[in-house]
Every structure is written in C-alpha cells, then in structure tokens.
N, C-alpha and C. Protein backbone atom coordinates (compact mmCIF):
# COMPACT_ATOMS: atom_id res chain seq x y z
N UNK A 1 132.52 225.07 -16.78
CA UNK A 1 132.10 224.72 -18.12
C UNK A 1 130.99 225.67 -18.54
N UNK A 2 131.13 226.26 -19.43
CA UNK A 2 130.06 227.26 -20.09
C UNK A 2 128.69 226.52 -20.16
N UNK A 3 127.84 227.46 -20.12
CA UNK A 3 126.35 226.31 -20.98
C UNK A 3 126.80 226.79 -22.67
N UNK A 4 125.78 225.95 -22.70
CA UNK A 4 125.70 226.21 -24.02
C UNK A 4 124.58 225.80 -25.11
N UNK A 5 124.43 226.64 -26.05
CA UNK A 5 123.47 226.92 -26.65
C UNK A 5 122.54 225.71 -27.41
N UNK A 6 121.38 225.55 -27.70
CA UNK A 6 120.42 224.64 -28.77
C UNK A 6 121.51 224.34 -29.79
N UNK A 7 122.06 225.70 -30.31
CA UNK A 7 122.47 225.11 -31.33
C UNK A 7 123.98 224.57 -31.32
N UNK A 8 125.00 224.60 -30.28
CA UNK A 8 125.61 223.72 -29.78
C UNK A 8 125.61 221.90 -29.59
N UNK A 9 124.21 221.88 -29.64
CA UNK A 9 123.95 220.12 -29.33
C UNK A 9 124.14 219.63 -30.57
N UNK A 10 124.90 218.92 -30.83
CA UNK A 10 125.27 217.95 -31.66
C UNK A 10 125.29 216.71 -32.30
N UNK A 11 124.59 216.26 -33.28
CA UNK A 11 124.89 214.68 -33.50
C UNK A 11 126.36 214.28 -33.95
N UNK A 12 126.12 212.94 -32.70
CA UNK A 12 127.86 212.47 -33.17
C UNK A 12 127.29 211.38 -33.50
N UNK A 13 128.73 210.76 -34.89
CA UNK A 13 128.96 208.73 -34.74
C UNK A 13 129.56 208.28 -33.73
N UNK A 14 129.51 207.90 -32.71
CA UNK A 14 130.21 207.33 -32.00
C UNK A 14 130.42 205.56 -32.38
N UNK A 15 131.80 205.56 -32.17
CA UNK A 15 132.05 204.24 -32.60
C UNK A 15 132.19 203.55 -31.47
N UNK A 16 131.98 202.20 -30.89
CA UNK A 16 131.95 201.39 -29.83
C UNK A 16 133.21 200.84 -29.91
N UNK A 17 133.37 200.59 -28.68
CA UNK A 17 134.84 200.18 -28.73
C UNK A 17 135.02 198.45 -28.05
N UNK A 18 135.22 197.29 -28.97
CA UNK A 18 134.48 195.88 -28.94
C UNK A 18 135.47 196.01 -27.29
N UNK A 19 134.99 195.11 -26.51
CA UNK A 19 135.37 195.03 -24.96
C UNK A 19 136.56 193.71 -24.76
N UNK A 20 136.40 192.69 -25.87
CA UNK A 20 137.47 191.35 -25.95
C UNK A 20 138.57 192.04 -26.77
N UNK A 21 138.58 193.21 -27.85
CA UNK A 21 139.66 193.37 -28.87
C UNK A 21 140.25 194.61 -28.59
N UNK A 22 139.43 195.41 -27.83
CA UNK A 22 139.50 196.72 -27.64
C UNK A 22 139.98 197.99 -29.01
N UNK A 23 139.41 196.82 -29.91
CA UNK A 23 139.38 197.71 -31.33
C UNK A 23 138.12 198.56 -31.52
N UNK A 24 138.02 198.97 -32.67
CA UNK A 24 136.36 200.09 -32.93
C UNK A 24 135.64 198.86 -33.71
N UNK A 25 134.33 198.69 -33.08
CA UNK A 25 133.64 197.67 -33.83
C UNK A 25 132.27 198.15 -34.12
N UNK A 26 132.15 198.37 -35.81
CA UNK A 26 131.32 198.81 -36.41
C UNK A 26 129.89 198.45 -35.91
N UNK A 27 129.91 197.33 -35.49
CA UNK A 27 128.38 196.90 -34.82
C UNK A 27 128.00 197.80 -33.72
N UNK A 28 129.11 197.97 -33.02
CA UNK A 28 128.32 198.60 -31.80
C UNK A 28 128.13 199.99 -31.76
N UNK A 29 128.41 200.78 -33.01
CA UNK A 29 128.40 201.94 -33.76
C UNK A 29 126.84 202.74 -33.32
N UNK A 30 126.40 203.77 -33.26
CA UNK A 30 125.53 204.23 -32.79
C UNK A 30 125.58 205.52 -33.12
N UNK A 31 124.35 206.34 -34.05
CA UNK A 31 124.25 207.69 -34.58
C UNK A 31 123.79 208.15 -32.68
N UNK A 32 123.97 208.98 -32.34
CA UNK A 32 123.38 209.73 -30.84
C UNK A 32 123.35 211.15 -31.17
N UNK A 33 122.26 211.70 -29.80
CA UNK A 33 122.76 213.18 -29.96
C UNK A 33 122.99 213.44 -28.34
N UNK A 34 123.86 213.84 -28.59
CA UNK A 34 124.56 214.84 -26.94
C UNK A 34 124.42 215.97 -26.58
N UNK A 35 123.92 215.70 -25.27
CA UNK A 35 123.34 217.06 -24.81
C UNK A 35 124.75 217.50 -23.35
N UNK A 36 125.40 218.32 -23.80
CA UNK A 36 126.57 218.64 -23.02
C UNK A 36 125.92 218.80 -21.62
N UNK A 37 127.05 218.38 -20.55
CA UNK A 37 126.61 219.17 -18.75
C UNK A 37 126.35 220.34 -18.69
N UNK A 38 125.48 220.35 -18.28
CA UNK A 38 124.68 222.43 -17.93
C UNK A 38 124.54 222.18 -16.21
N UNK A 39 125.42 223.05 -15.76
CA UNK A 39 125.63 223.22 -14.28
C UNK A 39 126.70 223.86 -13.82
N UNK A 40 127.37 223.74 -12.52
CA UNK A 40 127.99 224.50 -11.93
C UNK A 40 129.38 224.24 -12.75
N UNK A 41 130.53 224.82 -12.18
CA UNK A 41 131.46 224.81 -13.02
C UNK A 41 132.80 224.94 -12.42
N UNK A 42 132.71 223.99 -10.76
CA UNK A 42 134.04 223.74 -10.17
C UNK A 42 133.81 222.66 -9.53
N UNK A 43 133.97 221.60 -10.95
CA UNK A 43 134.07 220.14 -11.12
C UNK A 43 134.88 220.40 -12.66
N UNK A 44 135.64 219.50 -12.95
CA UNK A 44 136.68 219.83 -13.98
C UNK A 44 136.52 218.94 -14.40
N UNK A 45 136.54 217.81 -14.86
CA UNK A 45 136.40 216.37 -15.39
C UNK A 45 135.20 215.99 -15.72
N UNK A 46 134.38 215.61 -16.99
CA UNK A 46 133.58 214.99 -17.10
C UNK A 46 132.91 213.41 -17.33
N UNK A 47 132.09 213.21 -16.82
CA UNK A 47 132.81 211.55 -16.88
C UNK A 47 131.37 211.08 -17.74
N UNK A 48 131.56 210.01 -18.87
CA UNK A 48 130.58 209.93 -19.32
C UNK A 48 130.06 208.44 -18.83
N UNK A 49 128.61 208.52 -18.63
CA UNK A 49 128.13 206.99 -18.28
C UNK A 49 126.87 206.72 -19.33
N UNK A 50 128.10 205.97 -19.98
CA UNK A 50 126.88 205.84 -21.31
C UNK A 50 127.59 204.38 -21.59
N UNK A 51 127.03 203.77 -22.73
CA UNK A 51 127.10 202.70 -23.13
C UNK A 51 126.17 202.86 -24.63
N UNK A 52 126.77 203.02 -25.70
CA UNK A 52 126.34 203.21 -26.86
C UNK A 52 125.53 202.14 -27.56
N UNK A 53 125.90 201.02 -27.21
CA UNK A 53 125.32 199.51 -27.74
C UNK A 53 124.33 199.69 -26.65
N UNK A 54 124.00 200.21 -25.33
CA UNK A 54 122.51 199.68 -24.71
C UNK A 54 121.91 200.52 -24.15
N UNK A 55 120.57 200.38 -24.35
CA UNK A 55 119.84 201.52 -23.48
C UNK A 55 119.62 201.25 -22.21
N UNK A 56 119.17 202.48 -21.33
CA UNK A 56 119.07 202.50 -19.87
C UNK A 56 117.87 201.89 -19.64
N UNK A 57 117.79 201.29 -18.82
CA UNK A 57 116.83 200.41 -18.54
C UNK A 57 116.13 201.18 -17.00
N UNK A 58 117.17 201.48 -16.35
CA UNK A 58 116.71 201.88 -15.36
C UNK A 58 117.45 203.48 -15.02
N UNK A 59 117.35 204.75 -14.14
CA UNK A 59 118.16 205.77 -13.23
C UNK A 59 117.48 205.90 -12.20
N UNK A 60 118.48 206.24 -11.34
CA UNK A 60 118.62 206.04 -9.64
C UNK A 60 119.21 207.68 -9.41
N UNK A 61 118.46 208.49 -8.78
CA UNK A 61 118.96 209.35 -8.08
C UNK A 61 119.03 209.84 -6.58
N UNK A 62 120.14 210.06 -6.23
CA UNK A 62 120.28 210.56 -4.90
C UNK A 62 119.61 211.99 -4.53
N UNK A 63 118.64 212.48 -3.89
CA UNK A 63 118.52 213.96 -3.53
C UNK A 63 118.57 213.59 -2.00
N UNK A 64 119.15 215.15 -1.50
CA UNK A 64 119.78 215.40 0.31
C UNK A 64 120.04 216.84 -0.47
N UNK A 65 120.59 217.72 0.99
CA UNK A 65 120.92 219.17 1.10
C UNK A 65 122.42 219.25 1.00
N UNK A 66 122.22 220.08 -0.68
CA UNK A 66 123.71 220.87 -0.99
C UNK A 66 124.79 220.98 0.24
N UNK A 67 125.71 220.76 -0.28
CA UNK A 67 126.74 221.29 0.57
C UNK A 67 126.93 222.44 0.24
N UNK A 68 127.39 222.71 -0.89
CA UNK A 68 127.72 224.37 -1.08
C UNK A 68 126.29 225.29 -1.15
N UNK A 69 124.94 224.83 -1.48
CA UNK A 69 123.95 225.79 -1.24
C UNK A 69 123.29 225.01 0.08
N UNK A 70 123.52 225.29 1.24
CA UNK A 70 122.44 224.60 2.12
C UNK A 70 121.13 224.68 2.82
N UNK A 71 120.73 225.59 1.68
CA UNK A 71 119.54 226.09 1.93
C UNK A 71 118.63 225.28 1.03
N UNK A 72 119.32 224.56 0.23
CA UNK A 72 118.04 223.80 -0.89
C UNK A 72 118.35 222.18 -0.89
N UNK A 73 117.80 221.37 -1.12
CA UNK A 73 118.20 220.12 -1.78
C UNK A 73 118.86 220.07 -3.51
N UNK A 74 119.17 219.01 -3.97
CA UNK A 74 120.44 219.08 -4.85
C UNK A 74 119.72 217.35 -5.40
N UNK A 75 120.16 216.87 -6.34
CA UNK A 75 120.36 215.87 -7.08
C UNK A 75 122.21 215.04 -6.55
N UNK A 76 121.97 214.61 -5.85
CA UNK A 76 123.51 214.57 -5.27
C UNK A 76 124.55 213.15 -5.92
N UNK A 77 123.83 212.08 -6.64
CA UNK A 77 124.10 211.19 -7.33
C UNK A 77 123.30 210.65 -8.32
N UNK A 78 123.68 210.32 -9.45
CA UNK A 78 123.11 209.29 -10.52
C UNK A 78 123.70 208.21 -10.72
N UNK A 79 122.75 207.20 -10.98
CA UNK A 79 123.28 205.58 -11.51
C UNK A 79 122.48 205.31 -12.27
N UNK A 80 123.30 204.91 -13.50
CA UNK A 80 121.57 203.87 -14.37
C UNK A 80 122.62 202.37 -14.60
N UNK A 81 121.26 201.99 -15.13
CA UNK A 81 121.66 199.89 -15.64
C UNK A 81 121.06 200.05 -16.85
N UNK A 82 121.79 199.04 -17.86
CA UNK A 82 121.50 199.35 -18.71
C UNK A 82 120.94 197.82 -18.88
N UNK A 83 120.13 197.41 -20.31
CA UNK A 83 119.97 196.59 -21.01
C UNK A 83 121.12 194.99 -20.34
N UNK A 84 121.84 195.32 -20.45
CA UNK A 84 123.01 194.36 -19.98
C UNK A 84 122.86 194.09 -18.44
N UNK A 85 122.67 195.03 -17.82
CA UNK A 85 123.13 194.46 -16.20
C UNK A 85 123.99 195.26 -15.99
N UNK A 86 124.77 195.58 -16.87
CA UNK A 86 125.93 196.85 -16.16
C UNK A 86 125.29 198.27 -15.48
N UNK A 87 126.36 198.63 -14.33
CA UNK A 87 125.93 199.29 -13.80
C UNK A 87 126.94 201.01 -13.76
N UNK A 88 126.22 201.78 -14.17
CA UNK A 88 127.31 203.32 -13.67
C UNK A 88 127.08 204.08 -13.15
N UNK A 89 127.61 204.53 -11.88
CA UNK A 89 127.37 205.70 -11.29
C UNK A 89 128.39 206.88 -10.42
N UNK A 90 127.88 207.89 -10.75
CA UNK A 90 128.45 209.13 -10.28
C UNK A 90 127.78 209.87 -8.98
N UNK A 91 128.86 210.55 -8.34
CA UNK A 91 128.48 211.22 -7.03
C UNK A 91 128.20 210.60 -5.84
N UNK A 92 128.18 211.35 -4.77
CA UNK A 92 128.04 211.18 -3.41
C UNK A 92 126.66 210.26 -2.61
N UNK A 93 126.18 209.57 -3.45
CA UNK A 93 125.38 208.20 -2.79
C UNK A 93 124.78 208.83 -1.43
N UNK A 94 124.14 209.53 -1.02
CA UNK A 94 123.83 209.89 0.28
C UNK A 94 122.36 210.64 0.15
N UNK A 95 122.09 210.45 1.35
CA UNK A 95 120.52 211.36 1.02
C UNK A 95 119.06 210.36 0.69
N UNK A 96 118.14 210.08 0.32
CA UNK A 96 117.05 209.26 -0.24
C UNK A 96 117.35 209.02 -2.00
N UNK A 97 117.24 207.46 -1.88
CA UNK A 97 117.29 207.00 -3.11
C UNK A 97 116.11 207.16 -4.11
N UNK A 98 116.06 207.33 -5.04
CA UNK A 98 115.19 207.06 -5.86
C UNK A 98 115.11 206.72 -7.29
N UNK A 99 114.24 205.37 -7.66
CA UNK A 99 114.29 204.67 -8.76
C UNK A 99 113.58 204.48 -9.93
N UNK A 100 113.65 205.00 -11.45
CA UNK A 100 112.61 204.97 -12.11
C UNK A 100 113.10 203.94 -13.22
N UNK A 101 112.09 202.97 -13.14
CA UNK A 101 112.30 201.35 -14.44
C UNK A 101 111.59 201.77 -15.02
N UNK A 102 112.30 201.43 -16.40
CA UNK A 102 111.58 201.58 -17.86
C UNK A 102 110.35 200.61 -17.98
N UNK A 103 109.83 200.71 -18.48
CA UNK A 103 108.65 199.68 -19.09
C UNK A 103 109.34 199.00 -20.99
N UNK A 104 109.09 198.05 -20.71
CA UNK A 104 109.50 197.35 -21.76
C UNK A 104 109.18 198.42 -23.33
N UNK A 105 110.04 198.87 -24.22
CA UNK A 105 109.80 199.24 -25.39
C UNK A 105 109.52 201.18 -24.56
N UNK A 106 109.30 201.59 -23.61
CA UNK A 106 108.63 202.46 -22.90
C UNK A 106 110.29 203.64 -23.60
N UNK A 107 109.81 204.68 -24.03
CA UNK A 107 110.62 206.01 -24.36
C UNK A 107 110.55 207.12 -23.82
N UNK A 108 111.83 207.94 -23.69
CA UNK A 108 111.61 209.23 -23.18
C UNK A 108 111.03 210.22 -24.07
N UNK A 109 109.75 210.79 -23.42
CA UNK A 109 109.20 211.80 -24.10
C UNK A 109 109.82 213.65 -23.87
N UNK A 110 110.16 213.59 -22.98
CA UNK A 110 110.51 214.48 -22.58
C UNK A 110 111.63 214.89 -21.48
N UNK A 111 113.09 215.33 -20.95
CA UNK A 111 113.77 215.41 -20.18
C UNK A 111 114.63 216.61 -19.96
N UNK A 112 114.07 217.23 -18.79
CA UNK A 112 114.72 218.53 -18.08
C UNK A 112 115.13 218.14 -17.02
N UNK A 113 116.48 219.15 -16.82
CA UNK A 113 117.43 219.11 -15.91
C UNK A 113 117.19 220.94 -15.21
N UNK A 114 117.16 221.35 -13.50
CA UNK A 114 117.07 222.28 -13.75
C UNK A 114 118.53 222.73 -13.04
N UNK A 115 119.52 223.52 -13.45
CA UNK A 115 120.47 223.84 -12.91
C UNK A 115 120.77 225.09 -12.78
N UNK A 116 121.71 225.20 -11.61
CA UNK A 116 122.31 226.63 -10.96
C UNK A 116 123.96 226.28 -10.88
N UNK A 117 123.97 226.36 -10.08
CA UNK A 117 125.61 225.72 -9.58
C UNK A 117 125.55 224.72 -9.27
N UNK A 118 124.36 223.92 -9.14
CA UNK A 118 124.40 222.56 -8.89
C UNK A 118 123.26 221.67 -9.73
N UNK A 119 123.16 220.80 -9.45
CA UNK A 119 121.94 220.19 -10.51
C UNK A 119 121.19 219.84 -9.52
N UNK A 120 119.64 221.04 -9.65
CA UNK A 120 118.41 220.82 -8.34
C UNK A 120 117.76 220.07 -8.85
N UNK A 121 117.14 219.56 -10.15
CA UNK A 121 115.83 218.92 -10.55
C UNK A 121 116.42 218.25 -11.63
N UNK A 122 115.26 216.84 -11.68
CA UNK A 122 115.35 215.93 -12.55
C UNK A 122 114.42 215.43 -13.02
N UNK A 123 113.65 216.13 -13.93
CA UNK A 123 112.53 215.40 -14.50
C UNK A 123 112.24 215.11 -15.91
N UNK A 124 111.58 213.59 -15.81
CA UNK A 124 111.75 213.24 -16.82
C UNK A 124 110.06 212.44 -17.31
N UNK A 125 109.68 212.23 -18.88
CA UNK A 125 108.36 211.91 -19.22
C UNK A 125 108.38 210.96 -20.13
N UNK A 126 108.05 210.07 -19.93
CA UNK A 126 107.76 209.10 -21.04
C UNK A 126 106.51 209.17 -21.81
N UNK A 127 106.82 208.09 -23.25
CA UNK A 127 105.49 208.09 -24.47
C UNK A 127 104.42 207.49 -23.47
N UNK A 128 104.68 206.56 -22.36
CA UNK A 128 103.70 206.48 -21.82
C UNK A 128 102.51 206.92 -20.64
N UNK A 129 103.11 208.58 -20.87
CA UNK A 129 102.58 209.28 -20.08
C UNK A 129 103.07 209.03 -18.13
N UNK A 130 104.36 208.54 -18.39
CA UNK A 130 105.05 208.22 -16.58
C UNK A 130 105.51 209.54 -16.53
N UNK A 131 105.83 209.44 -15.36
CA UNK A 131 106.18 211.07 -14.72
C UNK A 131 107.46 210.92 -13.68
N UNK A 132 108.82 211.44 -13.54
CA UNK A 132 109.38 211.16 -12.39
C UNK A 132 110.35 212.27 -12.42
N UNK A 133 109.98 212.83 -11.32
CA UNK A 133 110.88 214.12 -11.17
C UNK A 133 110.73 214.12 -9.85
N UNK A 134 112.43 214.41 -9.08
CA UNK A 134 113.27 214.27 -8.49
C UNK A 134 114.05 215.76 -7.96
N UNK A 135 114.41 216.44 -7.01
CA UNK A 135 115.36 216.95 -6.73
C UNK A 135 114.44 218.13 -5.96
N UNK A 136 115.60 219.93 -5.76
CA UNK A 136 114.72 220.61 -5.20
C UNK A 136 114.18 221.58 -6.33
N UNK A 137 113.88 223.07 -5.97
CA UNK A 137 113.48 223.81 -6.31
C UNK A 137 114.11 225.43 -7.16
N UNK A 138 115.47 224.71 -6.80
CA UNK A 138 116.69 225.74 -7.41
C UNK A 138 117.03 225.60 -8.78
N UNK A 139 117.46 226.60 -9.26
CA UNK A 139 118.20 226.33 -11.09
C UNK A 139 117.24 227.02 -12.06
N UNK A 140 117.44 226.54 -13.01
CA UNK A 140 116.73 227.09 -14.14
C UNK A 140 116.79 225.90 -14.96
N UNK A 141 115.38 225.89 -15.68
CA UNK A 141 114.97 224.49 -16.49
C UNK A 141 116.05 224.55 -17.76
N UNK A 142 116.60 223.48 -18.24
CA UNK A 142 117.42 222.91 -18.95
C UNK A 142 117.16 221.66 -19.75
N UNK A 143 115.94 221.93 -21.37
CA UNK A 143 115.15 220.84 -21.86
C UNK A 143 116.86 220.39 -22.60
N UNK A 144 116.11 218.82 -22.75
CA UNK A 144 116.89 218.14 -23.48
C UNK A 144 116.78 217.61 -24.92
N UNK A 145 117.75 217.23 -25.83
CA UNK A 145 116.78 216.98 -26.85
C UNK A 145 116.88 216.04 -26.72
N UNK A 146 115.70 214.82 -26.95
CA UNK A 146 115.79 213.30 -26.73
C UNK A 146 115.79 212.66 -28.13
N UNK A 147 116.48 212.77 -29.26
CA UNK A 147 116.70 212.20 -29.94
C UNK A 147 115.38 211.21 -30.59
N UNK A 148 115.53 209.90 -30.43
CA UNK A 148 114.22 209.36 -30.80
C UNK A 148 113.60 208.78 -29.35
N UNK A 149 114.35 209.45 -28.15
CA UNK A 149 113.56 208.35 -26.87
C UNK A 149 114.38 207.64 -26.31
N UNK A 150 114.95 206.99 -26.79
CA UNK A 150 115.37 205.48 -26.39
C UNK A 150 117.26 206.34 -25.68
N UNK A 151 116.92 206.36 -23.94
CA UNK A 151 118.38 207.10 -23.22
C UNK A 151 119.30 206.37 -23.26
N UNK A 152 120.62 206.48 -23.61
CA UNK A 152 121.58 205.17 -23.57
C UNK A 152 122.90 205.86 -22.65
N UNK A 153 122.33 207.03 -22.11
CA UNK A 153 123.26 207.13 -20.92
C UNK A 153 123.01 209.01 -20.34
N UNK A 154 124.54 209.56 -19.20
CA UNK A 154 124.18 211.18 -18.73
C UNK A 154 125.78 210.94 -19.31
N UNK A 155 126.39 212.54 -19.01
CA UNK A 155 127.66 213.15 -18.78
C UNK A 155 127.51 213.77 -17.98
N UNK A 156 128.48 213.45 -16.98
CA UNK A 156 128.57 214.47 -15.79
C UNK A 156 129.80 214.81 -15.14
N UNK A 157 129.65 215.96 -13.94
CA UNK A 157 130.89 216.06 -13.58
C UNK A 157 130.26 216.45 -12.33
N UNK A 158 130.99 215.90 -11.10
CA UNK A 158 131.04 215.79 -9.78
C UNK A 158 131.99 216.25 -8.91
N UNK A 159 131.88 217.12 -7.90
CA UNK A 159 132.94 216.87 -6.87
C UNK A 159 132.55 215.66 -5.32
N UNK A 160 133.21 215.78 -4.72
CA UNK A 160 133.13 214.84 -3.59
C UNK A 160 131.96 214.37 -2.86
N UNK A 161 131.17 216.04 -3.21
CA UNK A 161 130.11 216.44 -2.21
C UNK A 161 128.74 216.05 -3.00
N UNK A 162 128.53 215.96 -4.42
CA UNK A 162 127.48 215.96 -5.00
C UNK A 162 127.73 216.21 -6.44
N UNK A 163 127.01 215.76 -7.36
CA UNK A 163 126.78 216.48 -8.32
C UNK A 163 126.98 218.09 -8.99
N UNK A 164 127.57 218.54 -9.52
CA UNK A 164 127.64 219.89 -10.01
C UNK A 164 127.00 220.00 -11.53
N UNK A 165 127.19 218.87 -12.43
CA UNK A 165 126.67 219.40 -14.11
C UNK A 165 125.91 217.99 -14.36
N UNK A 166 124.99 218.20 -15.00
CA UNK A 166 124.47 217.28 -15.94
C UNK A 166 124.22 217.33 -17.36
N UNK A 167 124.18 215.90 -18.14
CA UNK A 167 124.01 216.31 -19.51
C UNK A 167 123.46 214.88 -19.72
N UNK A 168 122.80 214.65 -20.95
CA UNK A 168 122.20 213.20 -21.65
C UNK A 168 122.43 213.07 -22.77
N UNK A 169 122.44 211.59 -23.38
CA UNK A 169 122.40 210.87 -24.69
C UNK A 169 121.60 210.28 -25.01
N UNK A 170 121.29 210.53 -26.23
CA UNK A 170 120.16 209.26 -26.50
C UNK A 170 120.32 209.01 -28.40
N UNK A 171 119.77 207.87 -28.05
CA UNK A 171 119.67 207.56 -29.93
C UNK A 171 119.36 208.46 -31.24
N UNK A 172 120.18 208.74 -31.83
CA UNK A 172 119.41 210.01 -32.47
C UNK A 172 118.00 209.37 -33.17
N UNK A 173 117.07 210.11 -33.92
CA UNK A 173 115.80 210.07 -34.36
C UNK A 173 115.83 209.23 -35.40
N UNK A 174 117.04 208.72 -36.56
CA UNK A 174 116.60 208.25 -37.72
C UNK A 174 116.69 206.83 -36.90
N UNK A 175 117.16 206.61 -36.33
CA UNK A 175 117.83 204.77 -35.24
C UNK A 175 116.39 204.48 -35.49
C-alpha cells in the first residue's frame, strides 16, 4: 500500500449500519476523518476496527521482536473497547501487553505512528497532558490528524506474525 500524502486524508460521511435491520441508519451517521495505513506493504487486506457510533474508550498494544526485522521491537497487536463494551482486535497477541484508559470526556491531542515495514512506535497525547507511547525505535514518524479528539477506531493490515500498517479515525472537528 503506498503512503500517502496530508493531502490524501480525507473527510468521509460514513453511514452506520443499524445491527437489528442491517439497514443504513441515519442516527448512527458520523462526519470522521481517516487517516489511511502507513506501513509495510505485504499484508493485502485492510481491516477496519472502528465503530462510528462509539468512541474508544480504551487501546491495548502488543510490542515483542519483529519477525521480519529482528533486530528491533515492532507494535505486534492492537485492541481497543469502545464506549459499549465491544471489543476489536488485530494481530499476533504476543510479546508485553500494554494498556492506555481514557479519562472520562479525556481527548486525543496528538497521535503518531512511526513506520518502516512494520509499525515500530505508538504514541499518543491527550488534552490532558497523558503521555503513552509504546513500541521500538524503527520507522519514520507518521502524525495523524485527530479530527476533534474524540478516536472512534485504527485501520490496519496484518500478517500472521505482527502488524505491518497502521492508520486512525476520529470524529471530524465540527462533531
């Protein structure tokens, strides 16, 4: 998957799709902006873990040593929970867990991803001055735009072994 440019990122409507009718239901409708996977690029499928009606309440990442670079550590899985209790996650679960909970009303101020062929770093800043960054020392920084704050999910794409791309959503700014 190519990177791609600032001006590539996009606001979409995404329409929710009601879960009893499996029709498009205007309520759960949500202006966002998407920040495409920036990473390696032999993982073919992207899988999105988002939930448009709720924000993340919580993400969980896995870091351990690349398989394909094994000279560094890697970001090797993500999971978040959202608002609801639901839970999504991608990649190889292995390695030291680690967990960052929102604080009630608490927003993302800031979120870089740093990637190479794999996704090494994960850091992220809230309005309330929290700090949690995660992974190794490989890649190149990859800011995000955070919309108004409030994350309501990643896109990613994985092979067996770990993580290869990351990307985020969040509410766009007028929400």
């Amino acid at each position: 998957m190519p990177v791609r440019s600032e001006s590539h990122k996009a606001k979409f409507l995404v329409l929710g799709i009601d879960p009893i009718v499996g029709l498009p239901n205007p309520d759960r409708a949500a202006s966002v902006v998407i920040n495409p996977p920036q990473g390696g690029t032999d993982a073919l499928n992207v899988v999105t873990l988002t939930d448009n009606a709720n924000a993340v309440t919580s993400v969980s990442v896995w870091v351990n040593r690349s398989v394909a670079f094994p000279d560094r550590d890697v970001i090797k899985a993500i999971k978040v929970t959202y608002a609801d209790g639901e839970e999504r996650s991608l990649g190889n679960k292995t390695g030291i867990e680690f967990t960052f909970t929102f604080h009630d009303n608490e927003k993302v101020k800031a979120l870089s991803f740093w990637t190479g062929g794999r996704v090494d770093n994960f850091k992220l800043t809230t309005n309330e001055g929290r700090l949690f960054q995660k992974g190794g020392p490989g890649g190149s920084e990859k800011p995000q735009n955070v919309g108004n704050g409030v994350l309501i999910g990643f896109s990613a794409t994985a092979n067996s072994d770990e993580l290869v791309s990351l990307g985020s959503t969040f509410k766009d700014g007028s929400d």
